[in-house]
Protein backbone atom coordinates (compact mmCIF):
# COMPACT_ATOMS: atom_id res chain seq x y z
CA UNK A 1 0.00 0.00 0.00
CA UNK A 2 1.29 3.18 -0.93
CA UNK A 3 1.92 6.18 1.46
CA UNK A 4 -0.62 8.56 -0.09
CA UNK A 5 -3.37 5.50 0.53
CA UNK A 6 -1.72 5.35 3.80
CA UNK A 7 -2.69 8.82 4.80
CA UNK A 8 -5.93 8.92 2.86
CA UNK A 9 -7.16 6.47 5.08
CA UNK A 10 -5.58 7.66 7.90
CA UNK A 11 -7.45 11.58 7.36
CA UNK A 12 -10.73 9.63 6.32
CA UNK A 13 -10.60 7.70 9.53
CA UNK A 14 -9.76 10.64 12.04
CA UNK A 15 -12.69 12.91 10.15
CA UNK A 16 -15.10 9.94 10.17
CA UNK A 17 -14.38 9.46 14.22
CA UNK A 18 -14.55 13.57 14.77
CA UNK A 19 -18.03 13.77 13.08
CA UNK A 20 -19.57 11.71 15.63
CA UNK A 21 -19.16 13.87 18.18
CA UNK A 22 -22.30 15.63 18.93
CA UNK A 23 -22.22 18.39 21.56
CA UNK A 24 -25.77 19.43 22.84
CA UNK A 25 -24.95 22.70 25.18
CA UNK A 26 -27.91 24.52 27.08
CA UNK A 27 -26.97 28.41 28.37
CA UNK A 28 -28.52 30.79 30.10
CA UNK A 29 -31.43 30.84 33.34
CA UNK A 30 -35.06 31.01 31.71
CA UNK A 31 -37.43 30.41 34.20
CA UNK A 32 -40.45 28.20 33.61
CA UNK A 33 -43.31 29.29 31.98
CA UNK A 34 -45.59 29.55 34.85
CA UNK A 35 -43.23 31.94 36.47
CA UNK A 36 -43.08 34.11 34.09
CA UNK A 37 -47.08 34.39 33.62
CA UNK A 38 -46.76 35.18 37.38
CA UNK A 39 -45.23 38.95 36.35
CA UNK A 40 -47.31 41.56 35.92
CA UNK A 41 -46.66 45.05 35.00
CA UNK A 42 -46.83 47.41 38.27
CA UNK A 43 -44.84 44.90 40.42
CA UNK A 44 -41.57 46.40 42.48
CA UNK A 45 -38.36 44.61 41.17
CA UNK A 46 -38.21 42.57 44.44
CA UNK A 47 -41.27 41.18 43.56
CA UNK A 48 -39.86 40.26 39.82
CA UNK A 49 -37.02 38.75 41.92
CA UNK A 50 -38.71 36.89 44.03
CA UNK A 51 -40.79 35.08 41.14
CA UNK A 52 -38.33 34.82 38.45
CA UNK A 53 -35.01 35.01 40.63
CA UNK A 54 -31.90 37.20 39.11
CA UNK A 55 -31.53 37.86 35.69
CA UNK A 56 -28.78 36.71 33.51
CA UNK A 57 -28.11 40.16 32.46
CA UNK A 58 -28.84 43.63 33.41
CA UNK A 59 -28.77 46.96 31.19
CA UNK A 60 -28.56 50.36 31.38
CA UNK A 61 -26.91 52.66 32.99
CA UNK A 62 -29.57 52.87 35.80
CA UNK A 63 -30.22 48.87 35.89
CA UNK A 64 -33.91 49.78 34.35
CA UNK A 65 -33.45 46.42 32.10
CA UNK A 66 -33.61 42.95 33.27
CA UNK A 67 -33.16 39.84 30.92
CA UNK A 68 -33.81 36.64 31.33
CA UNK A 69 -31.81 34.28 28.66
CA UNK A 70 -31.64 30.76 27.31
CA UNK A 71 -30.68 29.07 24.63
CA UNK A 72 -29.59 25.19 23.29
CA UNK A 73 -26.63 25.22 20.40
CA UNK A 74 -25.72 21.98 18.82
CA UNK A 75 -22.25 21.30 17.68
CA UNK A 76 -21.02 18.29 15.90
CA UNK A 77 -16.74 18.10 16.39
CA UNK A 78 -15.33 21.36 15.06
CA UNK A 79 -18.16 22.51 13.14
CA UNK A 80 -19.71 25.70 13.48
CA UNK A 81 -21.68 25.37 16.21
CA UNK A 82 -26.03 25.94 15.30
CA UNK A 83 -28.31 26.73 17.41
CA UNK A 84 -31.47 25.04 18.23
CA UNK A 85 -33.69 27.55 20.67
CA UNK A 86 -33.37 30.08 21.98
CA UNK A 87 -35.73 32.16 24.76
CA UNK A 88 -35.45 35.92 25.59
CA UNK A 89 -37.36 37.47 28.08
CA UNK A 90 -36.95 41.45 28.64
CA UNK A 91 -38.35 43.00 31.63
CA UNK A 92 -38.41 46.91 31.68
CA UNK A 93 -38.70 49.33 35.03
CA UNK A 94 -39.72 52.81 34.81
CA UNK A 95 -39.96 54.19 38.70
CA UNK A 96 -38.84 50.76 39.90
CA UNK A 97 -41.93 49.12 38.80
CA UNK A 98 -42.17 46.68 35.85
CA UNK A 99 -43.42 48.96 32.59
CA UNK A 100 -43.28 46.50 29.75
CA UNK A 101 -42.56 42.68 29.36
CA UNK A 102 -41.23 41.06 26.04
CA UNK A 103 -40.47 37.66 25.05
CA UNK A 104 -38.64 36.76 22.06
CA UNK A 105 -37.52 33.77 20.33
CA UNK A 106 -35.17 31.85 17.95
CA UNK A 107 -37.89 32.25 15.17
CA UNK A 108 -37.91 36.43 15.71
CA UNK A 109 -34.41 36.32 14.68
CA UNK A 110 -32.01 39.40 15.36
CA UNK A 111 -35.43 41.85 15.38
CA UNK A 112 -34.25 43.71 18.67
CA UNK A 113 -35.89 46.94 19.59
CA UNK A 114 -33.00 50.13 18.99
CA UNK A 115 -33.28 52.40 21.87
CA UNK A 116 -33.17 55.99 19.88
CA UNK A 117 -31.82 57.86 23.55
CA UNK A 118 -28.12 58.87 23.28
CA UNK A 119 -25.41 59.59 25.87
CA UNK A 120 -23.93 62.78 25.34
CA UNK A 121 -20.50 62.65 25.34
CA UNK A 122 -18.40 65.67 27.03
CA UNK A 123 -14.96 65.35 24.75
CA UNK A 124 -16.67 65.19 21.48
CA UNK A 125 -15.58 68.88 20.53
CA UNK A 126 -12.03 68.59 21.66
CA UNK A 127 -9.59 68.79 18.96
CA UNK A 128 -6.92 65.94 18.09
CA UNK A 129 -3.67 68.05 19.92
CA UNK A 130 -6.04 69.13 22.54
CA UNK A 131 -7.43 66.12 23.50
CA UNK A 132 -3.74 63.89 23.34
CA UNK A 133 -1.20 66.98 24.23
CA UNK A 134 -3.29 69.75 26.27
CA UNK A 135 -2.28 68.76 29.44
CA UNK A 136 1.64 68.76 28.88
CA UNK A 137 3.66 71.21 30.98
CA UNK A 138 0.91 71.02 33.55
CA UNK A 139 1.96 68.70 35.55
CA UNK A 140 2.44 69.46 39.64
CA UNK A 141 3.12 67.17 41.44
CA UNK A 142 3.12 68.95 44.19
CA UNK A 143 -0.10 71.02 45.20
CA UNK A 144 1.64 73.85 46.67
CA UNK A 145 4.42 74.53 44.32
CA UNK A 146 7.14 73.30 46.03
CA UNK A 147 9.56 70.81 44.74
CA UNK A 148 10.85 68.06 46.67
CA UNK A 149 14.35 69.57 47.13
CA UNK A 150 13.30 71.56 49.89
CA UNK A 151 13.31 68.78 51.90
CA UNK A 152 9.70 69.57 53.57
CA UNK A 153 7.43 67.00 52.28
């Protein structure tokens, strides 16, 4: 048998061994269903967390956003991994009472609300030298203007 059958053989044996190796993964902290019917808009956050327990994410800036996440991916040996489910549940708070629940799931695809509020940003009008070289020559590192020669520290 020649070398090239050799590794033929060899490459179609490792491959054929890899590509039964299913992974089934499940992520994530979705409660059950009767849980989540249990939320109602009006109820305090502890409330929420006392139903559902804590979330697997929170958003925002003034934790407003709660979401609840799972999802089941199936990979077979290297291959790009494809997933199966997936279950989204959003929970908004507006005066630290629930304001609007969503659910989502694998079928709604990548349709995901854009929030049209922006963060105003304080450097925005600062110039490329003033932004990278303004502060040089101002540095004091001593409050009151004296240097560290003086010996009073």
């Amino acid at each position: 048998m020649s070398i090239r059958k050799m590794f033929f053989l060899l490459a179609l044996t490792i491959s054929a061994g890899c590509a039964s190796d299913l992974f089934i993964s499940h992520n994530g902290n979705m409660p059950d269903q009767s849980k989540v019917e249990q939320v109602q808009t009006g109820q305090t956050r502890e409330q929420v967390l006392d139903i559902l327990g804590g979330p697997s994410l929170v958003t925002g800036l003034s934790d407003d956003h709660w979401i609840y996440m799972s999802s089941t991916v199936e990979q077979i040996a290297f291959l790009k991994p494809k997933e199966l489910d997936r279950q989204i549940l959003a929970i908004t708070f507006k005066d630290d009472k629930v304001s609007k629940i969503e659910t989502r799931t694998l079928e709604d695809g990548n349709k995901i609300g854009i929030d049209s509020d922006e963060t105003k940003m304080t450097d925005r009008d600062e110039g490329f030298f003033r932004k990278y070289f303004g502060g040089v020559g101002q540095y004091m590192p001593l409050a009151d203007g004296k240097s560290s020669s003086d010996g009073n520290l």
